[in-house]
Protein backbone atom coordinates (compact mmCIF):
# COMPACT_ATOMS: atom_id res chain seq x y z
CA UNK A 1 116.25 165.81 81.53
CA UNK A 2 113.61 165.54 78.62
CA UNK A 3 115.07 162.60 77.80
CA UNK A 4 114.70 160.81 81.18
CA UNK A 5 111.38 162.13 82.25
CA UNK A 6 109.88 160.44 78.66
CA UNK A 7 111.69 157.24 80.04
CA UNK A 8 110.09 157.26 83.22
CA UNK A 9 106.86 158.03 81.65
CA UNK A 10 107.17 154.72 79.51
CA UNK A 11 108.05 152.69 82.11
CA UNK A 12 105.85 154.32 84.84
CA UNK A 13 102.60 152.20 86.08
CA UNK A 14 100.51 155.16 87.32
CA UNK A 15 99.00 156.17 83.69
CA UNK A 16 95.91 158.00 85.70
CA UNK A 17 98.31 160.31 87.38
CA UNK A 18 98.76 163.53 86.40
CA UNK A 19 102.28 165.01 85.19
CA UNK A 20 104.73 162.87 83.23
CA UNK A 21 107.28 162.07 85.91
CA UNK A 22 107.73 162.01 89.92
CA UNK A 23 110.12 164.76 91.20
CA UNK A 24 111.09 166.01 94.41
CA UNK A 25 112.65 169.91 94.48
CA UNK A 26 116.32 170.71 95.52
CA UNK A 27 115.66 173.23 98.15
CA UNK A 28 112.53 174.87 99.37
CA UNK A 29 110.38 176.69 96.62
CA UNK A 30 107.02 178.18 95.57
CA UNK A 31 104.82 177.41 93.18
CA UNK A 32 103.79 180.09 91.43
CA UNK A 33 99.80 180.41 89.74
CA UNK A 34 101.64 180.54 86.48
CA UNK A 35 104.89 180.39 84.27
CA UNK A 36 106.69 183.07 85.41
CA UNK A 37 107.76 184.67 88.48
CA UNK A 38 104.88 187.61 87.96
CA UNK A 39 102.54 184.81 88.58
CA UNK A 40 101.67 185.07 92.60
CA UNK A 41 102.92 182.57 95.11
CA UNK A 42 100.26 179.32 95.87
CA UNK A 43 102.11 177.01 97.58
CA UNK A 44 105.41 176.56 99.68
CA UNK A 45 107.29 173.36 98.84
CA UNK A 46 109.36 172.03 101.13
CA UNK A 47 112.61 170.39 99.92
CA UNK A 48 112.65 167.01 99.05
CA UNK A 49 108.71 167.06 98.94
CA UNK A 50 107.30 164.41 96.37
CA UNK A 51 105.73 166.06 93.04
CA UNK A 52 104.76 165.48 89.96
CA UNK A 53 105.81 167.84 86.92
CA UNK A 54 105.76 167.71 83.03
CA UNK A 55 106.71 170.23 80.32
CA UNK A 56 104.31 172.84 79.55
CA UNK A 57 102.85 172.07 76.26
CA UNK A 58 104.53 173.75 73.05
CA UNK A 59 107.14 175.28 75.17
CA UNK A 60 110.18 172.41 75.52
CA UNK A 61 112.67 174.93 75.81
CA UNK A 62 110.60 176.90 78.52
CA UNK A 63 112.23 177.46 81.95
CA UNK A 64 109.36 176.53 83.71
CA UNK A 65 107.15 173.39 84.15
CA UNK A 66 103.75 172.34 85.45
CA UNK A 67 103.84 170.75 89.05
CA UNK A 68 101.20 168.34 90.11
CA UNK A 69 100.95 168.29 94.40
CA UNK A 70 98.89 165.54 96.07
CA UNK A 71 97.90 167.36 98.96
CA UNK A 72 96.23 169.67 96.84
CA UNK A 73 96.33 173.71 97.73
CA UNK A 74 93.61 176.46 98.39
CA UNK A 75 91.71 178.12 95.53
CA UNK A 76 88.04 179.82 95.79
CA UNK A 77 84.85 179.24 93.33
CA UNK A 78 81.99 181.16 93.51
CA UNK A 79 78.92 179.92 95.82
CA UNK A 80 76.77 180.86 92.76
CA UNK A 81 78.35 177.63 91.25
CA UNK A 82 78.58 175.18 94.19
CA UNK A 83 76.28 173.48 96.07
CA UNK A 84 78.06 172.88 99.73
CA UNK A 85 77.82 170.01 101.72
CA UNK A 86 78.73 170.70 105.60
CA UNK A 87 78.31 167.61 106.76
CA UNK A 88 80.54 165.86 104.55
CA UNK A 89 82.75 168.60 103.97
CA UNK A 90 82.34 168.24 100.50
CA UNK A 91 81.53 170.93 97.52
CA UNK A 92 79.95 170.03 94.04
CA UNK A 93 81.26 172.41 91.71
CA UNK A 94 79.42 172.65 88.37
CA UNK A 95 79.92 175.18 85.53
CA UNK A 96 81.52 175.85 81.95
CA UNK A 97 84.91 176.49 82.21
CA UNK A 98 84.64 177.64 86.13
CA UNK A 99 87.69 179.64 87.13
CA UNK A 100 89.44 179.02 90.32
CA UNK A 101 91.26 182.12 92.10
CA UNK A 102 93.83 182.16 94.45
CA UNK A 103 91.69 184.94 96.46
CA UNK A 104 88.02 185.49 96.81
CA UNK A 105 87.93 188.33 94.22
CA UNK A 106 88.09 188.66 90.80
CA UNK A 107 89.39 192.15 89.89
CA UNK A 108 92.94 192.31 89.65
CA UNK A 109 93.63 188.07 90.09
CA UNK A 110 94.46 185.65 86.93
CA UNK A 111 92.51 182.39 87.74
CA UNK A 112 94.69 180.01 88.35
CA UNK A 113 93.09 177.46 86.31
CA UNK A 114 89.40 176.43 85.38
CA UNK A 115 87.15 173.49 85.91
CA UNK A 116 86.26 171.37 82.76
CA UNK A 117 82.85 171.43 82.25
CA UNK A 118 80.85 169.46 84.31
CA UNK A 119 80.13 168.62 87.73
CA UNK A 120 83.36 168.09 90.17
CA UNK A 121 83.38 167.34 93.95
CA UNK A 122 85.82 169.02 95.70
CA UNK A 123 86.71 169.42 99.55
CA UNK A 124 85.00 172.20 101.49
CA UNK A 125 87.65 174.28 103.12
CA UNK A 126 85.62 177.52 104.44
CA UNK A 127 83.59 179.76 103.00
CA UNK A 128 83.48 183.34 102.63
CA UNK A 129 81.11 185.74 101.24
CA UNK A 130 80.41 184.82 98.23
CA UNK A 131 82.93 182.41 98.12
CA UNK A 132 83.57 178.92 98.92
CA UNK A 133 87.39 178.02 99.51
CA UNK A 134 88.07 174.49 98.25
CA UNK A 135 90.89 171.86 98.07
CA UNK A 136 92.43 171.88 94.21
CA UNK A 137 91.87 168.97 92.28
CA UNK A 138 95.35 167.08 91.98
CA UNK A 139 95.00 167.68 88.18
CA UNK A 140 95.09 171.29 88.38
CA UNK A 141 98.47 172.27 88.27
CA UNK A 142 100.84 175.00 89.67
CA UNK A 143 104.60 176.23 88.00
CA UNK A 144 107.71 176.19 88.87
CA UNK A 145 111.11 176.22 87.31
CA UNK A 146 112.49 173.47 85.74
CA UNK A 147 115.93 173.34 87.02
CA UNK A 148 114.57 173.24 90.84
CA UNK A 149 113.70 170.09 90.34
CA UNK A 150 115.14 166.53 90.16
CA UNK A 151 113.39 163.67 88.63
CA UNK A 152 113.12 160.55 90.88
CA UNK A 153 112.33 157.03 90.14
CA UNK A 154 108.67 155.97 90.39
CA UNK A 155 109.25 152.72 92.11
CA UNK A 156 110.33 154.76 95.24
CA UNK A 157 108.18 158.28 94.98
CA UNK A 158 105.16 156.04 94.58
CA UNK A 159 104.55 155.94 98.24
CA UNK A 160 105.44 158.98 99.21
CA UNK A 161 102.63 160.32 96.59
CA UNK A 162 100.04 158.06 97.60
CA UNK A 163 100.52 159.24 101.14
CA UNK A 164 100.73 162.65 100.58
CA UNK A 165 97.16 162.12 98.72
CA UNK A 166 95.50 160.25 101.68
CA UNK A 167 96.05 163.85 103.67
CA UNK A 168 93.51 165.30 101.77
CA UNK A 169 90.89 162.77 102.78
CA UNK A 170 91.55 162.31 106.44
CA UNK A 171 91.72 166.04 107.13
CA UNK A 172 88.58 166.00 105.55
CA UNK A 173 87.54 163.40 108.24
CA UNK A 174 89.04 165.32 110.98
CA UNK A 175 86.89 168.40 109.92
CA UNK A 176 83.55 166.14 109.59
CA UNK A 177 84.54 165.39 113.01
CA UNK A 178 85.22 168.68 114.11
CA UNK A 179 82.10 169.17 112.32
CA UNK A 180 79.68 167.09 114.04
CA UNK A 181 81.08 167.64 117.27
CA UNK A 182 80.31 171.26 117.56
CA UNK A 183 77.64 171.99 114.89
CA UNK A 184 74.48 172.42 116.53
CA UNK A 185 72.23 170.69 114.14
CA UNK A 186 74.57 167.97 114.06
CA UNK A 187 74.30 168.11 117.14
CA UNK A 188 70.03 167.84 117.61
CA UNK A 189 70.22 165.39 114.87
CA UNK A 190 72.29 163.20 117.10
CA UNK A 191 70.09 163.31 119.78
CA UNK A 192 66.81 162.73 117.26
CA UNK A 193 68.52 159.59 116.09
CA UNK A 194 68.67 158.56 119.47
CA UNK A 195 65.20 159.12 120.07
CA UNK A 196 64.36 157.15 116.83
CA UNK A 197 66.53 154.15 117.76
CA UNK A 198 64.74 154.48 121.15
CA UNK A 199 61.26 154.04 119.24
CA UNK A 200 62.65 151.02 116.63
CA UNK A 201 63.80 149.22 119.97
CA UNK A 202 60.54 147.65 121.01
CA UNK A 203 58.29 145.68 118.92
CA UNK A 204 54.68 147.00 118.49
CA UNK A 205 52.65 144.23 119.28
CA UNK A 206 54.45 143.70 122.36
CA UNK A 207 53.13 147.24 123.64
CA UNK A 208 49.80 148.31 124.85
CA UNK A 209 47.07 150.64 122.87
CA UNK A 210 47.73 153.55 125.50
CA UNK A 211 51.83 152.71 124.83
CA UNK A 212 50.53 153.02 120.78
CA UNK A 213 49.09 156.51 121.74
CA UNK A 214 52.03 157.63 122.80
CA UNK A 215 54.87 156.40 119.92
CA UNK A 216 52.17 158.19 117.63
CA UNK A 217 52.64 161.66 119.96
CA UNK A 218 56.05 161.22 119.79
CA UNK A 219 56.51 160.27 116.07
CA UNK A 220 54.52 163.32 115.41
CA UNK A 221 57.08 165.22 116.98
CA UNK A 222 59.55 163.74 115.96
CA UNK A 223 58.01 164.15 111.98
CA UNK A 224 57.89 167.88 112.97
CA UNK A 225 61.57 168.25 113.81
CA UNK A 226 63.68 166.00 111.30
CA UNK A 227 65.02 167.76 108.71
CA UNK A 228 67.46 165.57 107.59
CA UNK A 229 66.34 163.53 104.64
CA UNK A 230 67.26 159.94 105.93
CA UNK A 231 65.68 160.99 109.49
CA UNK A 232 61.93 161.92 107.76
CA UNK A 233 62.44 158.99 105.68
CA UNK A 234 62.95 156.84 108.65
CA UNK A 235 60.06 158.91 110.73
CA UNK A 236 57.24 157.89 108.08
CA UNK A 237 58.33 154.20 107.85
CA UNK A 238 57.82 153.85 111.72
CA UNK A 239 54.51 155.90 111.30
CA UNK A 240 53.58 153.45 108.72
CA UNK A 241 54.22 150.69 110.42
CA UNK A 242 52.13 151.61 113.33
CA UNK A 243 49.38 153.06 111.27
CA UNK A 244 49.02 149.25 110.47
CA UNK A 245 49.34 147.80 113.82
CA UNK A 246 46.41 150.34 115.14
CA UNK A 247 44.31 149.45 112.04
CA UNK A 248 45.07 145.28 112.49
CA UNK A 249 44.40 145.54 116.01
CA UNK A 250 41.00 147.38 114.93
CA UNK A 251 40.15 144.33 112.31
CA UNK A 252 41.38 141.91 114.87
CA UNK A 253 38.57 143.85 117.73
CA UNK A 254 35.55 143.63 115.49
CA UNK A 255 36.53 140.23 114.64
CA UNK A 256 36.32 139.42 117.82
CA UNK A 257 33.59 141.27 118.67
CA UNK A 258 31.53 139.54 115.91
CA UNK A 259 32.41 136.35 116.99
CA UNK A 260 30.93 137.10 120.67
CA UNK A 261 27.94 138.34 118.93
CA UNK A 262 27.77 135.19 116.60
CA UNK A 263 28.04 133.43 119.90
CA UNK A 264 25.38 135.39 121.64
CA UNK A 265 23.15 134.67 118.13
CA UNK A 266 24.15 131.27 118.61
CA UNK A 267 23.18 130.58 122.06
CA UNK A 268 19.99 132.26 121.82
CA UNK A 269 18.90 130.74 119.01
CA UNK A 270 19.57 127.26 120.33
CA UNK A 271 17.81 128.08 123.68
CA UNK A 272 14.87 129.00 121.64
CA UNK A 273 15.13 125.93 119.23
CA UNK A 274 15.40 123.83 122.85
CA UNK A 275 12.30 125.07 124.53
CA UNK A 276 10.25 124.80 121.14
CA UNK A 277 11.42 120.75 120.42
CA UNK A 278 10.92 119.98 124.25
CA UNK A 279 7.39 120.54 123.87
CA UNK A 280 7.46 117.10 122.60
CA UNK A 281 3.64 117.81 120.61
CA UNK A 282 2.48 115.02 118.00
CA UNK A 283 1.94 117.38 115.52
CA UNK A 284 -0.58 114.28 114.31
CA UNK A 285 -1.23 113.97 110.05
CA UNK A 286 1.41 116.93 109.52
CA UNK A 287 4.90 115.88 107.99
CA UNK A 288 6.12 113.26 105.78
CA UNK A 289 6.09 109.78 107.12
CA UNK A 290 9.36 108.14 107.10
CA UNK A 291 11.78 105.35 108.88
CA UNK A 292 15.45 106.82 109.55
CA UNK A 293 18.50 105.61 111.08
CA UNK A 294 21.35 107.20 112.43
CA UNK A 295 23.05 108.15 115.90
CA UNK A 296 21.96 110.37 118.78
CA UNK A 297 23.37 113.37 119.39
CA UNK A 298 23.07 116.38 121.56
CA UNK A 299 24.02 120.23 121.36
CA UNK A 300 24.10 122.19 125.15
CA UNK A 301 24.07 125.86 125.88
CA UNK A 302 26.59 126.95 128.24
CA UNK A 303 24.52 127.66 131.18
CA UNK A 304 23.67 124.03 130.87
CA UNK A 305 19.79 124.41 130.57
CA UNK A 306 18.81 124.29 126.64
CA UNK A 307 19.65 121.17 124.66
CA UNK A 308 18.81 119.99 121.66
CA UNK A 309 19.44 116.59 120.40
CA UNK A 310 19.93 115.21 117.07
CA UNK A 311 19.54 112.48 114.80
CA UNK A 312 22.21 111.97 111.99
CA UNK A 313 22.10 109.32 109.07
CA UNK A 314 24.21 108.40 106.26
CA UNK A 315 25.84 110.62 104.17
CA UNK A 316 25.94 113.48 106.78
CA UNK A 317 21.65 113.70 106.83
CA UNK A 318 20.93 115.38 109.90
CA UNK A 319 17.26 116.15 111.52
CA UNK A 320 16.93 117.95 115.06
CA UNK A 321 14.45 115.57 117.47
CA UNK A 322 11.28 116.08 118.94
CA UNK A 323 9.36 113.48 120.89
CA UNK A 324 6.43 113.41 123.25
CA UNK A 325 7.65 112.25 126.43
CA UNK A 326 5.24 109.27 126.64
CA UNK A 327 6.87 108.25 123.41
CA UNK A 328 10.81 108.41 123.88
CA UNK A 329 13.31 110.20 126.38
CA UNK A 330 15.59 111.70 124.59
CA UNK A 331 18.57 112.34 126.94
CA UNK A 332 18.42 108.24 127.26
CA UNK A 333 19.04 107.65 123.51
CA UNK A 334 21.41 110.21 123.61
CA UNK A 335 25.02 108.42 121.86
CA UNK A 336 22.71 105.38 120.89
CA UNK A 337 22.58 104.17 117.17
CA UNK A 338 18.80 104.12 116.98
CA UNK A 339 15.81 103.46 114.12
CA UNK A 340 12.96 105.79 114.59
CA UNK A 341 9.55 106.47 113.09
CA UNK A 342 8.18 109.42 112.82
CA UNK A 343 7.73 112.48 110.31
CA UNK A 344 10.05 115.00 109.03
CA UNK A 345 8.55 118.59 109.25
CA UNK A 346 9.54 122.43 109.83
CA UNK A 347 9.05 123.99 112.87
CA UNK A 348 9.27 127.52 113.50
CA UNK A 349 12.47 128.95 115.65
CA UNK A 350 14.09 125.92 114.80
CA UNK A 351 16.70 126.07 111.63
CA UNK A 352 16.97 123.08 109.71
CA UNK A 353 14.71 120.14 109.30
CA UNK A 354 12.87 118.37 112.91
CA UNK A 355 12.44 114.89 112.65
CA UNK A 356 8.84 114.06 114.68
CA UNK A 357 9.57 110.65 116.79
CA UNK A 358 6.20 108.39 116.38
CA UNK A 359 8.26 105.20 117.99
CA UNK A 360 11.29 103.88 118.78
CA UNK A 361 12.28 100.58 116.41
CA UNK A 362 15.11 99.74 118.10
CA UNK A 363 18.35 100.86 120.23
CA UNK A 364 21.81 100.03 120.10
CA UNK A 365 25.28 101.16 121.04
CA UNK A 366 27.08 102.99 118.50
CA UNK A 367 29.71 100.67 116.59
């Protein structure tokens, strides 16, 4: 038998399994903690249940051997070792040499094996006391003896291991949805992740200030109950995110708000610029004399009643214009390419430099 489990092992594709051979057992038996029948009972095996088992080392002439099972069987650590994750039904186990027991005690019970050192997840079964009752790994193995067991040929027991491994993980699925369906803060954090999804649904600058008021009321709250890492996480990004809609809806308010100002300023001043050009005075030996040429043109307030024309030259060279009305009516060479004689002077209330109209040269439409 030696012989042919070395063969198999040689020939045998899965090098990451455990055990040296695949073997099925010739009639039901149990697997026993250790190498002798003092060793208490783990596991029933049915017959013809898919193993895998390899001598135990320095003892080739032993009666018993190690058995490997994919489904894995119960054993207990201690919660001062494991950090359990409900949720996921999951347990990471982390120690030096932890020992596993068959029971949650430790007076009286052999471990049944230990945990290498360093951190291993395992699947939460229960947990009691003290103790937290976990799936084995599949390398941790039980004993049986040898000659209740037939090697079989890897090509065929392949399958039947891989399937009898995939029961650990979807019983762990069916408790996770056990799990969630009855847990009570799975349960509330189910119905906060529909109230967060309810939130995320609408896009902020489609809502109103007062609607703003209240997703910050109810981000509060919801801040207040989420536990759950990924639900806080999710909580301050939406909180963030309409921190900075409230404070660009503030810039975008006293922008606007300057603006109408501005435009108030604006008005005002060119009312008052208006009224002080329209006097139309000579302002006689004040000013530097000069000949300029350029087109008419004309700012209006909005109620209509303050203009102010303009004069503008080459190059951009703009004065404002202010003539006596026995000397030129400005609304008529308003749009009119014009020469003009006059003096260029400051006046106060009007920005900018007023061009004094002496005499019209000439008048022409613009080209």
């Amino acid at each position: 038998m030696i012989a042919l489990i070395l063969t198999l092992q040689l020939a045998l594709p899965f090098q990451d399994l455990p055990g040296d051979a695949f073997a099925r057992p010739l009639a039901p038996i149990v697997l026993r903690s250790g190498s002798s029948s003092n060793h208490p009972g783990a596991l029933m095996l049915d017959e013809g249940a898919i193993v895998r088992i390899s001598e135990a080392a320095g003892s080739i002439r032993a009666s018993y051997v190690k058995v490997y099972v994919p489904q894995g069987y119960p054993v207990y650590v201690h919660s001062d070792f494991s950090q359990v994750d409900r949720s996921l039904r999951k347990v990471v186990v982390e120690g030096t040499r932890l020992n596993m027991r068959l029971l949650p005690a430790t007076v009286g019970l052999i471990p049944v094996g230990q945990l290498d050192e360093g951190a291993h997840e395992l699947q939460l079964l229960d947990e009691e006391g003290g103790w937290v009752r976990v799936l084995a790994p599949a390398n941790l193995p039980l004993h049986a003896r040898r000659d209740e067991f037939e090697v079989v040929s890897s090509s065929l027991a392949a399958v039947d291991w891989e399937q009898q491994a995939m029961t650990r993980e979807q019983r762990r699925r069916r408790e996770i949805e056990a799990f969630n369906a009855t847990d009570p803060v799975r349960i509330r954090e189910r119905e906060l992740e529909v109230r967060l999804s309810n939130l995320s649904a609408t896009a902020l600058s489609d809502q109103s200030d007062l609607a703003l008021e209240s997703r910050s009321v109810a981000l509060e709250a919801l801040a207040a109950e989420a536990s759950r890492r990924d639900l806080a996480a999710a909580v301050e990004n939406l909180q963030r995110e309409l921190s900075s809609e409230v404070s660009r809806r503030k810039v975008a308010l006293a922008t606007l708000t300057e603006i109408e100002r501005q435009r108030v300023r604006d008005a005002t001043a060119l009312v008052r610029e208006a009224r002080s050009l329209d006097f139309g005075l000579r302002f006689l030996g004040k000013g530097d004399p000069m000949k300029f040429e350029g087109l008419v043109m004309r700012q209006t307030s909005e109620d209509k009643e303050a203009t102010v024309y303009s004069i503008q030259g080459p190059a951009g060279r703009t004065f404002k214009l202010s003539a006596s009305k026995d000397v030129a009516d400005l609304r008529k060479l308003f749009g009119k390419r014009v020469i003009l004689k006059g003096r260029s002077l400051s006046l106060v209330n009007v920005q900018g430099p007023v061009f004094i109209v002496d005499s019209v040269v000439s008048v022409s439409s613009p080209k």
